[in-house]
Protein backbone atom coordinates (compact mmCIF):
# COMPACT_ATOMS: atom_id res chain seq x y z
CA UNK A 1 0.00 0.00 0.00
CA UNK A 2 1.05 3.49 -0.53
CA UNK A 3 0.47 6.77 1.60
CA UNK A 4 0.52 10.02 1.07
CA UNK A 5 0.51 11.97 4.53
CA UNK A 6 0.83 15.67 4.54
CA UNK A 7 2.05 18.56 6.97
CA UNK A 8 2.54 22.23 7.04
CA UNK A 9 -0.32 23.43 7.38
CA UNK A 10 -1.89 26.16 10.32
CA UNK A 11 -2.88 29.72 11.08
CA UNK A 12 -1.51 32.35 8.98
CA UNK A 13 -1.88 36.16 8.91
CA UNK A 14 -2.37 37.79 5.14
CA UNK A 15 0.96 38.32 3.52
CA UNK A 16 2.74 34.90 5.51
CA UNK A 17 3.82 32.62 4.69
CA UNK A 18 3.67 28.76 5.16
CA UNK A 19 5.51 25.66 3.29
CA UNK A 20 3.70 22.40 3.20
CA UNK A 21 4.88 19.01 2.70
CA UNK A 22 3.75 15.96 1.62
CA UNK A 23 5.88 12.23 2.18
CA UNK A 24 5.11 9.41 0.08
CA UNK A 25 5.78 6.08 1.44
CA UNK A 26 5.29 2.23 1.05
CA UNK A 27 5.39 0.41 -2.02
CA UNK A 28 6.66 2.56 -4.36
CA UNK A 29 9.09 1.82 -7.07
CA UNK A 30 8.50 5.44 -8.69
CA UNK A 31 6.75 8.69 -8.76
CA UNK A 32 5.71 9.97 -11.75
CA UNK A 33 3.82 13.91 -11.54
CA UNK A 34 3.43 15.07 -7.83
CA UNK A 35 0.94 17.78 -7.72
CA UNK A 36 -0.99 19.60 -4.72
CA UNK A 37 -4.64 20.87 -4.91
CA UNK A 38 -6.62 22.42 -2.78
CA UNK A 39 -10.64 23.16 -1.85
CA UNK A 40 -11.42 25.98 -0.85
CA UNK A 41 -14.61 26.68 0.83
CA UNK A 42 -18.01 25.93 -1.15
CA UNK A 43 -15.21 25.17 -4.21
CA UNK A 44 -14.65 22.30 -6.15
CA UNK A 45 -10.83 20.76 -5.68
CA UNK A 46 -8.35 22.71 -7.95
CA UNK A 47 -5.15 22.12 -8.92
CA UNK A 48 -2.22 24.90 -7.49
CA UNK A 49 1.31 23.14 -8.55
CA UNK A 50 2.49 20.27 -10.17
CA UNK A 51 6.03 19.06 -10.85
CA UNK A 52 7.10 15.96 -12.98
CA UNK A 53 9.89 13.76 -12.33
CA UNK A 54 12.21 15.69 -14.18
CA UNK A 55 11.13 18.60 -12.39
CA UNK A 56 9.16 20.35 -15.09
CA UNK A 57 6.63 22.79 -13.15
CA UNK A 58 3.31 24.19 -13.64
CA UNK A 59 1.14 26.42 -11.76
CA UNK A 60 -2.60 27.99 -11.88
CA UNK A 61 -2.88 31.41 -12.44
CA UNK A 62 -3.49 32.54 -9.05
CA UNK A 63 -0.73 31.46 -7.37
CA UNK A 64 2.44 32.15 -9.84
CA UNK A 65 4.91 34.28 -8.78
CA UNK A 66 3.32 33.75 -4.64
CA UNK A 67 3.61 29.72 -4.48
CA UNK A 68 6.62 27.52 -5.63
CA UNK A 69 6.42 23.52 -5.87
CA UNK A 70 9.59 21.63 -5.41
CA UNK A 71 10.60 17.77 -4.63
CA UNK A 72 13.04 15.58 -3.03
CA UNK A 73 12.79 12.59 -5.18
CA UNK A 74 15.49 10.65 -2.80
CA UNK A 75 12.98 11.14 -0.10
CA UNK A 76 9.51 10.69 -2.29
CA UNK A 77 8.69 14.10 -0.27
CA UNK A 78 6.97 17.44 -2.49
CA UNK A 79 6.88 20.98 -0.98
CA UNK A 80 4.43 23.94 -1.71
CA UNK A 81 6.40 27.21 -0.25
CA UNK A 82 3.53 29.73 -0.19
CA UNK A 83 4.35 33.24 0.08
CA UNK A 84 2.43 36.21 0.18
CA UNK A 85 -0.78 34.63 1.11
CA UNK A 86 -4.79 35.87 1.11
CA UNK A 87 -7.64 34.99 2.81
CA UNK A 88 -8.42 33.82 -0.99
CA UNK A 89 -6.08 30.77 -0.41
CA UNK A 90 -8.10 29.77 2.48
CA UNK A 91 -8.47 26.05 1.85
CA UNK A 92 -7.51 22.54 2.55
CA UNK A 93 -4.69 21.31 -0.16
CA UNK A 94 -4.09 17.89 -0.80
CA UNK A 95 -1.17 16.28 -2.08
CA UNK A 96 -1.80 13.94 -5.18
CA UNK A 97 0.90 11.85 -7.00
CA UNK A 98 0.72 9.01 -10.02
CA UNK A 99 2.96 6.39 -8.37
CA UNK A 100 4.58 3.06 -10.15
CA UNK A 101 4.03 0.45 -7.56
CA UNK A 102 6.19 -1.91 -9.03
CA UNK A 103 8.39 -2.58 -12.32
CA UNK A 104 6.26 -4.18 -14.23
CA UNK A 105 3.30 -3.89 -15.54
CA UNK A 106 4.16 -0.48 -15.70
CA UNK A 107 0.95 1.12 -14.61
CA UNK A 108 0.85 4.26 -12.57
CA UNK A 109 -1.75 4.40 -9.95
CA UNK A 110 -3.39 7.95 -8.50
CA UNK A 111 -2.90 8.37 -4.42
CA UNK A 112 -4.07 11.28 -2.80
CA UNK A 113 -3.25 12.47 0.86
CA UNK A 114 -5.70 13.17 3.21
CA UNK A 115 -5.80 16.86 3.42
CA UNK A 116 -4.03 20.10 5.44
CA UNK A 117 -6.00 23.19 6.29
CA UNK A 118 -4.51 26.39 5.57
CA UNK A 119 -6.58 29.07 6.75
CA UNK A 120 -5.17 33.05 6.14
CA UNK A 121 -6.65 35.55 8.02
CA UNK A 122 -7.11 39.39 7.33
């Protein structure tokens, strides 16, 4: 089985900041895109940041420039360092990643962790 278990997240006044993380583990043999989304109130789950295994980025509108994905393959961990925030990215993120569980057959399987409020007051 595989798990995706996040941290990071809390309290924060507008124009913190905050850096989540999310850690991978089990049986992995390798991680494909690592992404985080997040749900904001009355909102549908969005997607912020993503990063592939070569380390190709991509980010929603709202966040470029504020919010910066990065990974620690070695350690199957992803960050989100937020910076700059709003009461606008008031929401719970989630980590997501497409995970090869084994070598073969060489099918990638979604996980998702289970969630990390981030709540940014005015």
């Amino acid at each position: 089985q595989v798990q995706l278990v996040e941290s990071g997240g809390g309290l924060v006044q507008a124009g913190g900041s905050l850096r989540l993380s999310c850690v991978a583990s089990g049986s992995i043999f390798s991680i494909n895109v690592m992404d985080w989304y997040r749900a904001a109130p009355g909102k549908q789950r969005a997607l912020v940041a993503s990063i592939t295994s070569d380390g190709s980025t991509n980010y929603a509108d709202s966040v470029k420039g504020r919010f910066t994905i990065s990974r620690d393959s070695a350690k199957n961990t992803v960050y989100l360092e937020m910076n700059s925030l709003s009461p606008e990215d008031t929401a719970v993120y989630f980590c997501r990643a497409e995970i090869r569980v084994s070598a073969y057959p060489m099918r990638t399987y979604q996980f998702w962790g289970q969630g990390t409020q981030v709540t940014v007051s005015s």
